[in-house]
Each structure stands twice: as structure tokens, then as C-alpha cells.
Protein backbone atom coordinates (compact mmCIF):
# COMPACT_ATOMS: atom_id res chain seq x y z
CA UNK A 1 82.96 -61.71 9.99
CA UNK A 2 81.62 -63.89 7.26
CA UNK A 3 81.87 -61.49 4.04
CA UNK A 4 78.32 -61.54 2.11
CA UNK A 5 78.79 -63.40 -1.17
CA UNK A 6 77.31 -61.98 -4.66
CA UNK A 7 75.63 -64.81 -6.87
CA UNK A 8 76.09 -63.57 -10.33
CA UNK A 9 74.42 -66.79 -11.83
CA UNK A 10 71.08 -66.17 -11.03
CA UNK A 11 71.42 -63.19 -13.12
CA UNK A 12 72.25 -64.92 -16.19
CA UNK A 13 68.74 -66.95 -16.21
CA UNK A 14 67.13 -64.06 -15.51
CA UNK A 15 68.55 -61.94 -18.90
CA UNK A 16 68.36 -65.17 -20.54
CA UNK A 17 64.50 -65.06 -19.65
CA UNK A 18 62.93 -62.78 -23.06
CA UNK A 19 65.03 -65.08 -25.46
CA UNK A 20 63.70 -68.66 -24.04
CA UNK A 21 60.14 -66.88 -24.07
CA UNK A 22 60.72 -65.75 -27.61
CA UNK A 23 62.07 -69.38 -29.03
CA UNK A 24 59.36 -71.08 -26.83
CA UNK A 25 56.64 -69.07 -28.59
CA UNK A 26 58.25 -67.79 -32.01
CA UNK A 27 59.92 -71.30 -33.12
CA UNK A 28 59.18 -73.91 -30.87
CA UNK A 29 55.73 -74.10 -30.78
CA UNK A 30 55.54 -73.30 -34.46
CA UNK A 31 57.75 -76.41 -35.14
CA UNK A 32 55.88 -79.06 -33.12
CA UNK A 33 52.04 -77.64 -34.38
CA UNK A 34 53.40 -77.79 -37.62
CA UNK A 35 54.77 -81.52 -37.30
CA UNK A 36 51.18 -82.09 -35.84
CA UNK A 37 49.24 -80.84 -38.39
CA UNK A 38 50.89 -83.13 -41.30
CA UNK A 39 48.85 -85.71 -39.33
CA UNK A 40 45.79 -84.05 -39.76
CA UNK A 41 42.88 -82.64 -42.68
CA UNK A 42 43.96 -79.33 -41.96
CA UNK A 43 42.79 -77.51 -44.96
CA UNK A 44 41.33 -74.31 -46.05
CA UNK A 45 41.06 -70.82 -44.28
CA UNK A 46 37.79 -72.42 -42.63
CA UNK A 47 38.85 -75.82 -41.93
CA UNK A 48 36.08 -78.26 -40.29
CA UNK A 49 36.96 -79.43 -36.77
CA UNK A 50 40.96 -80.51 -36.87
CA UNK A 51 41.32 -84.35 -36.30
CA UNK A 52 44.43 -86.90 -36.87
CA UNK A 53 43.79 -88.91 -40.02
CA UNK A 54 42.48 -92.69 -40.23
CA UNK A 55 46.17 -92.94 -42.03
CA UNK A 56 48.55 -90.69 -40.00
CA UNK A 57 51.14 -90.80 -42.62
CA UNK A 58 48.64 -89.91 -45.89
CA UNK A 59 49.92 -87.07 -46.63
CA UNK A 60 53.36 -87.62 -46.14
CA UNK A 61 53.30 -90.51 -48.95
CA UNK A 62 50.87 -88.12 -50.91
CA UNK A 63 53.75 -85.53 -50.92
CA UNK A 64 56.97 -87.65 -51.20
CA UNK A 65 55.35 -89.29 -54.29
CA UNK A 66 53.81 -85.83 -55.54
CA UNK A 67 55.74 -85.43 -59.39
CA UNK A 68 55.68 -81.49 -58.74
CA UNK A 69 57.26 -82.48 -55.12
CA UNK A 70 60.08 -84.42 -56.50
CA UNK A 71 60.58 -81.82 -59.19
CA UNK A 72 61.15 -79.13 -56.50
CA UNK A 73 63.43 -81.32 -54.56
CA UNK A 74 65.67 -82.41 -58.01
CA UNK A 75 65.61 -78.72 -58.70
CA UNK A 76 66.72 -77.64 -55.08
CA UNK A 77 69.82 -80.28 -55.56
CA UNK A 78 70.77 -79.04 -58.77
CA UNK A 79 71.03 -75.45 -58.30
CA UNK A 80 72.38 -75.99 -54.66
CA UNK A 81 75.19 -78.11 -56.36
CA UNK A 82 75.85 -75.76 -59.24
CA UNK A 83 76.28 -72.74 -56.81
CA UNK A 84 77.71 -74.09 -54.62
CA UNK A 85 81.07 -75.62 -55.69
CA UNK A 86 81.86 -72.31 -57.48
CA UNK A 87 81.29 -70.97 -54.40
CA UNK A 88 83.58 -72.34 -52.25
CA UNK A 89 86.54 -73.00 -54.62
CA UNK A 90 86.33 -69.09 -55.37
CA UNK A 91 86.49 -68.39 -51.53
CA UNK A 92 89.16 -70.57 -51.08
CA UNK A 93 90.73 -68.94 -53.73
CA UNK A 94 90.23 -65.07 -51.83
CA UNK A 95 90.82 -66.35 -48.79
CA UNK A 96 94.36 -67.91 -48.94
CA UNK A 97 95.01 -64.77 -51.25
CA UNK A 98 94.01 -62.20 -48.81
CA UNK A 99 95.86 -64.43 -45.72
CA UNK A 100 99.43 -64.74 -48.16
CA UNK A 101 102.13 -63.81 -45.97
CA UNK A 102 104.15 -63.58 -49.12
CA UNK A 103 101.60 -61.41 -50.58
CA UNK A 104 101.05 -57.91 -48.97
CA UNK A 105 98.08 -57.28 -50.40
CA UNK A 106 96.92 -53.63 -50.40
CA UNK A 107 93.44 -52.08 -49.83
CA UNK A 108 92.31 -55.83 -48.34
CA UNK A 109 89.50 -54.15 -46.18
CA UNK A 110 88.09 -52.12 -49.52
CA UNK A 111 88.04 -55.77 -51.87
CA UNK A 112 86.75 -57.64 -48.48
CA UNK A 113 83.37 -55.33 -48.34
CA UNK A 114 83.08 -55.76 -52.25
CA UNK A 115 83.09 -59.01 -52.07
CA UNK A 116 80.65 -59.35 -48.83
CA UNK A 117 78.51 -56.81 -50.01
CA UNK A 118 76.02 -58.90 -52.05
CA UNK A 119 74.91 -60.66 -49.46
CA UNK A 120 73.71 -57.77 -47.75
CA UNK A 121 71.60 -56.77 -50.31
CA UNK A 122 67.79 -57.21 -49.91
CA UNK A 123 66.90 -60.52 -52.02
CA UNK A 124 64.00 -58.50 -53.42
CA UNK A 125 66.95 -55.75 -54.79
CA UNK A 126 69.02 -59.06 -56.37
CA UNK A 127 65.97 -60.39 -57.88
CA UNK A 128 64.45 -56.68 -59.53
CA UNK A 129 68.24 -56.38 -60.64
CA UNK A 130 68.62 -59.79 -62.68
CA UNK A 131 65.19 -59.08 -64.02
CA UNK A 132 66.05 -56.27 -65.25
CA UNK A 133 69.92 -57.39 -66.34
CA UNK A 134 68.38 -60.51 -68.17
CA UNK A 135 65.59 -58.31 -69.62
CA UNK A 136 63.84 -58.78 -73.17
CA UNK A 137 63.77 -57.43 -75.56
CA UNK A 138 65.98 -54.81 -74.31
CA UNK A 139 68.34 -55.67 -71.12
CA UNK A 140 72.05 -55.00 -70.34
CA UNK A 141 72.91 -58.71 -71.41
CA UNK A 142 71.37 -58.70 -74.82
CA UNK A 143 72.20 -55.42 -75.75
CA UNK A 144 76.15 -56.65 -74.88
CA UNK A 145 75.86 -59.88 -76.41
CA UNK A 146 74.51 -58.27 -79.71
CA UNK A 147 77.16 -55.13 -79.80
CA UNK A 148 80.02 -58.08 -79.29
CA UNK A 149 77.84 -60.02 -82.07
CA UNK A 150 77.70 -62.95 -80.05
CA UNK A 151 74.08 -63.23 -80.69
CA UNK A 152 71.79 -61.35 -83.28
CA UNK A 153 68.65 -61.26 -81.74
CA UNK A 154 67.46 -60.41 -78.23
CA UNK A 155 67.40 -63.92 -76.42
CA UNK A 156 64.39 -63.78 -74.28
CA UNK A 157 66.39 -66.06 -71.03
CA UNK A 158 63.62 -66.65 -68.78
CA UNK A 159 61.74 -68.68 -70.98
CA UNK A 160 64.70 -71.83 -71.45
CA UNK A 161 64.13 -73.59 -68.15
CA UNK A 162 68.55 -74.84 -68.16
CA UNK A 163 69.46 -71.00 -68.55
CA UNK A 164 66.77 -69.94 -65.78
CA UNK A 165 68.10 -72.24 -63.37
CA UNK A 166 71.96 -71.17 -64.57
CA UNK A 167 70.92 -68.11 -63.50
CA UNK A 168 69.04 -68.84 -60.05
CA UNK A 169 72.28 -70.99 -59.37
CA UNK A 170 74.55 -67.57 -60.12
CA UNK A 171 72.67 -65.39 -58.16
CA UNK A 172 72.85 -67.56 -54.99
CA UNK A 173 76.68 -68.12 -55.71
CA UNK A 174 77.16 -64.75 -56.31
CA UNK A 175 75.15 -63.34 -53.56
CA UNK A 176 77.01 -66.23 -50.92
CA UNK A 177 80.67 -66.15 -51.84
CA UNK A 178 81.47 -63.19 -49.91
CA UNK A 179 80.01 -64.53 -46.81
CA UNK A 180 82.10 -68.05 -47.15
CA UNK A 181 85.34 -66.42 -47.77
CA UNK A 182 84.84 -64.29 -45.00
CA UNK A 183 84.09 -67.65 -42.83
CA UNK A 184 87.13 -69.26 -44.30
CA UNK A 185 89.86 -66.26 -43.91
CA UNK A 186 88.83 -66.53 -40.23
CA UNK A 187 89.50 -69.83 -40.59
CA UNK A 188 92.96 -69.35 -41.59
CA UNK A 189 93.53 -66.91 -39.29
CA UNK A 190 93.29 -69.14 -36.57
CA UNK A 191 95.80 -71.67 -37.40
CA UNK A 192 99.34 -70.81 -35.03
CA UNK A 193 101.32 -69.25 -37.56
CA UNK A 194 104.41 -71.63 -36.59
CA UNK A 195 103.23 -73.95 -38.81
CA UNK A 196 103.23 -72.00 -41.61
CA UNK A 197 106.65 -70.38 -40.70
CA UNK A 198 108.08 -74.05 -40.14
CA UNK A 199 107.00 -74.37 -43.60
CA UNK A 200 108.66 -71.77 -45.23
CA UNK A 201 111.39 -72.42 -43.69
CA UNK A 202 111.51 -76.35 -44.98
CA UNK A 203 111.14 -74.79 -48.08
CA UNK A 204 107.41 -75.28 -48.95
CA UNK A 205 106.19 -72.93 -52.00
CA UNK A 206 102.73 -71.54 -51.81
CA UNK A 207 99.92 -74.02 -53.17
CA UNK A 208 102.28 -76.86 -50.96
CA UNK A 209 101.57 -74.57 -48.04
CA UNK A 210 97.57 -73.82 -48.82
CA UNK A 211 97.46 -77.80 -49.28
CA UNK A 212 99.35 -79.43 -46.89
CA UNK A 213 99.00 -76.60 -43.68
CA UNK A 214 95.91 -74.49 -44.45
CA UNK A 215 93.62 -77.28 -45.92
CA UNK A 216 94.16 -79.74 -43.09
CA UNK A 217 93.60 -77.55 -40.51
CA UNK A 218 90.58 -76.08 -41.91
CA UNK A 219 88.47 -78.82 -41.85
CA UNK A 220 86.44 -77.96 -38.50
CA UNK A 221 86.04 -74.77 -40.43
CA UNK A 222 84.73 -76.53 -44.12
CA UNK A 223 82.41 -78.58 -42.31
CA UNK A 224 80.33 -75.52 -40.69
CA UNK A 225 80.96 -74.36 -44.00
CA UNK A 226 79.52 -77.24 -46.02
CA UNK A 227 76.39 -77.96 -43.50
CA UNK A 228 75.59 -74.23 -42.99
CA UNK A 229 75.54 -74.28 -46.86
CA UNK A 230 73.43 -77.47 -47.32
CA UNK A 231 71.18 -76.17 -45.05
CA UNK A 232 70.89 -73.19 -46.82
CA UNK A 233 70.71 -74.49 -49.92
CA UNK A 234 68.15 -76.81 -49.15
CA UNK A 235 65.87 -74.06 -47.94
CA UNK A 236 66.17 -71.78 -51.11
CA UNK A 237 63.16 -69.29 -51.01
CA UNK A 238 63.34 -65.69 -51.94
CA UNK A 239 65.59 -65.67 -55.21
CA UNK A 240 63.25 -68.43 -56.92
CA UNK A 241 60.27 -67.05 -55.39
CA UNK A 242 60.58 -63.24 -56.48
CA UNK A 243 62.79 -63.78 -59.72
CA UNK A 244 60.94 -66.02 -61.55
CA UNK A 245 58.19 -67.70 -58.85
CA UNK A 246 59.68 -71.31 -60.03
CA UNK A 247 58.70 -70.64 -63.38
CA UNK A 248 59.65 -71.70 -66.30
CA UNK A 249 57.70 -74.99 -66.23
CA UNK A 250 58.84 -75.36 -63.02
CA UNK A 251 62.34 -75.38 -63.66
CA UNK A 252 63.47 -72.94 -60.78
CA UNK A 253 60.73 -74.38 -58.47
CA UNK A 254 62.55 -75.64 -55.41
CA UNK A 255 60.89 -77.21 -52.15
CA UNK A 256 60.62 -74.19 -50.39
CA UNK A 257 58.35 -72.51 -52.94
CA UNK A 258 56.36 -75.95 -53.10
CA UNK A 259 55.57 -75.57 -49.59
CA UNK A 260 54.61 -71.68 -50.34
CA UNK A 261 52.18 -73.09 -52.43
CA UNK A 262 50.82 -75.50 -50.79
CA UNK A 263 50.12 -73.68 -48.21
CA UNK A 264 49.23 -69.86 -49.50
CA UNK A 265 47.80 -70.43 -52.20
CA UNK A 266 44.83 -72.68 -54.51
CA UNK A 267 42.91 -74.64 -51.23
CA UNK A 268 45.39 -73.99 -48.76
CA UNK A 269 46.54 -76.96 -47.85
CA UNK A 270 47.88 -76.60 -44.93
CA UNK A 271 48.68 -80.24 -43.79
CA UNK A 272 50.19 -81.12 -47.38
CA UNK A 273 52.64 -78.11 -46.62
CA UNK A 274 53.31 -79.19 -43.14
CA UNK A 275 54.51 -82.90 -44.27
CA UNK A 276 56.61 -81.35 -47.15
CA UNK A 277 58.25 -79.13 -44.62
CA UNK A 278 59.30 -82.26 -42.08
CA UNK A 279 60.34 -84.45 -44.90
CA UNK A 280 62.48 -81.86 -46.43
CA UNK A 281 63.74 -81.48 -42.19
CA UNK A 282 64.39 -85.17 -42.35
CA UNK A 283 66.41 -84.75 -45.88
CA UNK A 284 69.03 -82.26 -44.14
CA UNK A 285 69.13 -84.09 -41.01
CA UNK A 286 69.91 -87.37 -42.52
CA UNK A 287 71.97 -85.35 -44.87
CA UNK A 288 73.99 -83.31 -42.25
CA UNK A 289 74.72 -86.76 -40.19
CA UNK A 290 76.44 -88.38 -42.98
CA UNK A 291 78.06 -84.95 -43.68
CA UNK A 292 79.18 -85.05 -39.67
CA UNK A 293 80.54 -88.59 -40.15
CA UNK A 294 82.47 -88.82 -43.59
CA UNK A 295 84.54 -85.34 -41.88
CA UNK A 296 84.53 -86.53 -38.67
CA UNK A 297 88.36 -86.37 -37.40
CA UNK A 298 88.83 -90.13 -37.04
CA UNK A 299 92.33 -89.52 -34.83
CA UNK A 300 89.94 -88.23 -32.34
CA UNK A 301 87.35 -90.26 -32.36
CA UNK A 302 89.59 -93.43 -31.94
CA UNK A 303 91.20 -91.60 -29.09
CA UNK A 304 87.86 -90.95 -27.84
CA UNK A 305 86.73 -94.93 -27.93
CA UNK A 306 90.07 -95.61 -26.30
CA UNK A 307 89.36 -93.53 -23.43
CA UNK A 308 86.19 -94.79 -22.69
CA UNK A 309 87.33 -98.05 -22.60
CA UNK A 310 90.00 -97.79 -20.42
CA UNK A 311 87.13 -95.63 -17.78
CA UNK A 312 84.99 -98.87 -18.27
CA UNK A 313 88.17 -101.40 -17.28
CA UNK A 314 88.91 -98.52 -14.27
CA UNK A 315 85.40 -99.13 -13.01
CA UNK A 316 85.50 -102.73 -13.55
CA UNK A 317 88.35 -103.00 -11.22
CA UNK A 318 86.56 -100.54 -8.58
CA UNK A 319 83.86 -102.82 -8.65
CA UNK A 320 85.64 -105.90 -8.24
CA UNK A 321 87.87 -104.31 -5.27
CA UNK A 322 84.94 -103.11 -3.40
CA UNK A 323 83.32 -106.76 -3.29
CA UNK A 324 86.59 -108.04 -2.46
CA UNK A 325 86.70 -105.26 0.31
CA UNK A 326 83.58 -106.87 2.10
């Protein structure tokens, strides 16, 4: 008797059903309308009927040559830059600390939710608490600054446009190097400890291990890190927004609170926010590629070229035996 056999795979689609429904609806279909409305005179809460415009790509240019556009985008760079290095040299730092097999360090799970607990903190939280930190005439930071007699007046920081953007740049560094050290440490953690043990053993001190076994093999690991963080980065929102709303001047305005504006507020201009929002998706893809390529592991990928050669000279030869076979 022929046993009855239980498909398990049709069971997977089915679970995987309310999740394709959700992307379809909740970010698919929000991406392509909004690549299709950058086309169009979409403007206003009461737009007129929607059409495609005589010149498709209007306002595209009108955006990527807007001076309060390229401002944002400079800005975005900047602070992105300025947090991030910081940012990963200090989790490099924690993580091959925490990882030391020389080092038994004590109490690791207390410092490792100290140090990830910022970014679990509501960005609205972060941004009341700087406020408040950087406050004038009376805040935390003038009222040290004075008692060490550093300064002698309350320094009112939100006004200098290089100091506001210091800041913005600390708070996302501060608020993200918890979450990159935890990345990294997992990182570490997966390399065979032989090597490091082989290591010792030639006689390797501690920075020659972190430089010539952990760095190497982390590089899989620093590229999610360094893409996950440009894309991040790239899409800064909530800190500028609710800390200073891109003021001074515009020196903490980043693309992300361009589009905002564009789109929520003065005539709603909904296609001028939609073509700011695919340019700046171009930007990161572009910018991820090259990313993807400079860090690619070249070993590999010249193993990979060899190996579809030689299937292309296999098939060759098939070919050429089956016509001599007739």
C-alpha cells in the first residue's frame, strides 16, 4: 500500500499570503504611484484632473537644480559623514574589546544594553532631551561650561548653523553606535576560532590579531554595515525634523525633511516631493553599487568568471559532439 504523502510546501505560500498582501498594498503600490506622480502636476489637496506633463522630467530638473534641494542633500552628506566614522571606529573599538579572549571582561551583558539602549529610545525622547541639554539661557551644557569657566555667558547653540549640525551629527552617532557594535561583535563571533588560536600561538599580540584575523574576515560583515548605514544616513528624518525642523538657516535641513516640505506643507506639492524622493533612491542605489563593487571579494569573483568559462567551453564541446554524433 502506497503510504499518503504530506505536502508541507503548499503551506508555506499560504502563511506567506498576509505579508505579500501587506508589501503589495503598504509599499509596493506606494512606491510605483509615487514614481508616477513625479511625472505629473500633482499639486494641492484639490488637484485638477492628474495628467503626465508636456516635459515628463520637469520636475525632476526643477528639483535637482532647486538651491534649497542641493542644500539638503550637502547637509545629509555632511552629517552622515561626521557621524558616521565615529561611529564605526568606536564599535570596532567595543566590539573586539568585548570578543578579547585575553580579556575576560566582566558584566559584558550590563555595558552591551548601555550601549544599545539609545537606539531604542523614541527619536521624539532624543530630540526633547538635547533640547533641553543644549538649552538657553539655562541648560545642563551652559550651566557646566560656565561652573568649569570655559565660557562666561550662556551660548545660545541652536542659533550657529556648524554647532547645530555638530550636534544633529552626535545625536545620530550616539543614538547608532550601539546598534553597529552589536552587528559587528556578531560578526566576530562568527569567525572559527582556530584562526585566532593559530594566531596566538604564532605569537601574534592583540591589535596584529584585530588587524590581520578579525578585520579580514569581517568584511561581508562591514559592508552590510556600511550600506545599511548609507542608507540610513541618507534618509535622516526624525532627529532634524523634531530637534531643530532643519533650522538654523537650513543648516540641519537634510533631503528627507525637503521632501516633508514639499509635500506637507506651503502648496503641497506633491509631484516636486515625489521626484526628490526617486532622485535621492537613485543617489543610494548608484551609491550602494559602487559600495558593492570597491568591497566586492575579488578572489571570488575571479573564481566565479573562471567557472563560467570553463561551463561555456563544456557546452561548446557538447555541442560540437552532438553534430558530430549525427
Amino acid at each position: 500500500m502506497k503510504r499518503k504523502q504530506v505536502s508541507y510546501a503548499k503551506w508555506g505560500y499560504i502563511f506567506s499570503i498576509p505579508f505579500v498582501i501587506a508589501f503589495l498594498v503598504f509599499m509596493l503600490y506606494p512606491m510605483f504611484y509615487t514614481c508616477f506622480i513625479g511625472f505629473t502636476n500633482n499639486q494641492g489637496l484639490m488637484p485638477p484632473e492628474i495628467r503626465i506633463l508636456d516635459d515628463p522630467l520637469a520636475n525632476f530638473k526643477a528639483t535637482f537644480t532647486s538651491p534649497t534641494f542641493t542644500i539638503a542633500l550637502k547637509n545629509t552628506f555632511v552629517i552622515w559623514i561626521v557621524n558616521f566614522i565615529p561611529q564605526i571606529l568606536l564599535a570596532l573599538l567595543l566590539a573586539a574589546w568585548f570578543t578579547s579572549t585575553r580579556r575576560k571582561i566582566k558584566g559584558q551583558g550590563f555595558f552591551k544594553v548601555v550601549f544599545y539602549m539609545p537606539n531604542i529610545i523614541t527619536a521624539a525622547t532624543i530630540a526633547l532631551l538635547f533640547a533641553n541639554l543644549f538649552g538657553y539661557p539655562k541648560g545642563p551644557i551652559n550651566d557646566i561650561l560656565i561652573s568649569m569657566g570655559v565660557i562666561t555667558d550662556p551660548i545660545n547653540f541652536t542659533v550657529n548653523g556648524d554647532i547645530s549640525k555638530g550636534i544633529v551629527a552626535f545625536i545620530q552617532f550616539w543614538q547608532w553606535y550601539g546598534y553597529t557594535m552589536i552587528v559587528l561583535i556578531s560578526g566576530i563571533l562568527g569567525i572559527s576560532p582556530d584562526l585566532f588560536e593559530a594566531a596566538e600561538i604564532d605569537g601574534a599580540s592583540g591589535p596584529q590579531q584585530f588587524f590581520y584575523v578579525t578585520l579580514p574576515n569581517l568584511k561581508t560583515i562591514m559592508l552590510f554595515t556600511l550600506v545599511t548605514s548609507l542608507i540610513g544616513g541618507l534618509n535622516m528624518f526624525d532627529i532634524p525634523k523634531l530637534f531643530l525642523d532643519g533650522g538654523p538657516n537650513n543648516a540641519t535641513l537634510t533631503t528627507n525633511v525637503f521632501i516633508h516640505r514639499q509635500a506637507f506643507s506651503g502648496s503641497y506639492m506633491y509631484n516636486k516631493a515625489a521626484a526628490a524622493s526617486m532622485i535621492m533612491f537613485t543617489i543610494i542605489a548608484i551609491l550602494s553599487a559602487i559600495i558593492f563593487f570597491l568591497m566586492r571579494d575579488k578572489d571570488e569573483a575571479r573564481d566565479y568568471k573562471e567557472r563560467r568559462q570553463k561551463e561555456k567551453e563544456f557546452r561548446k564541446m557538447q555541442k560540437m559532439q552532438g553534430k558530430e554524433g549525427k
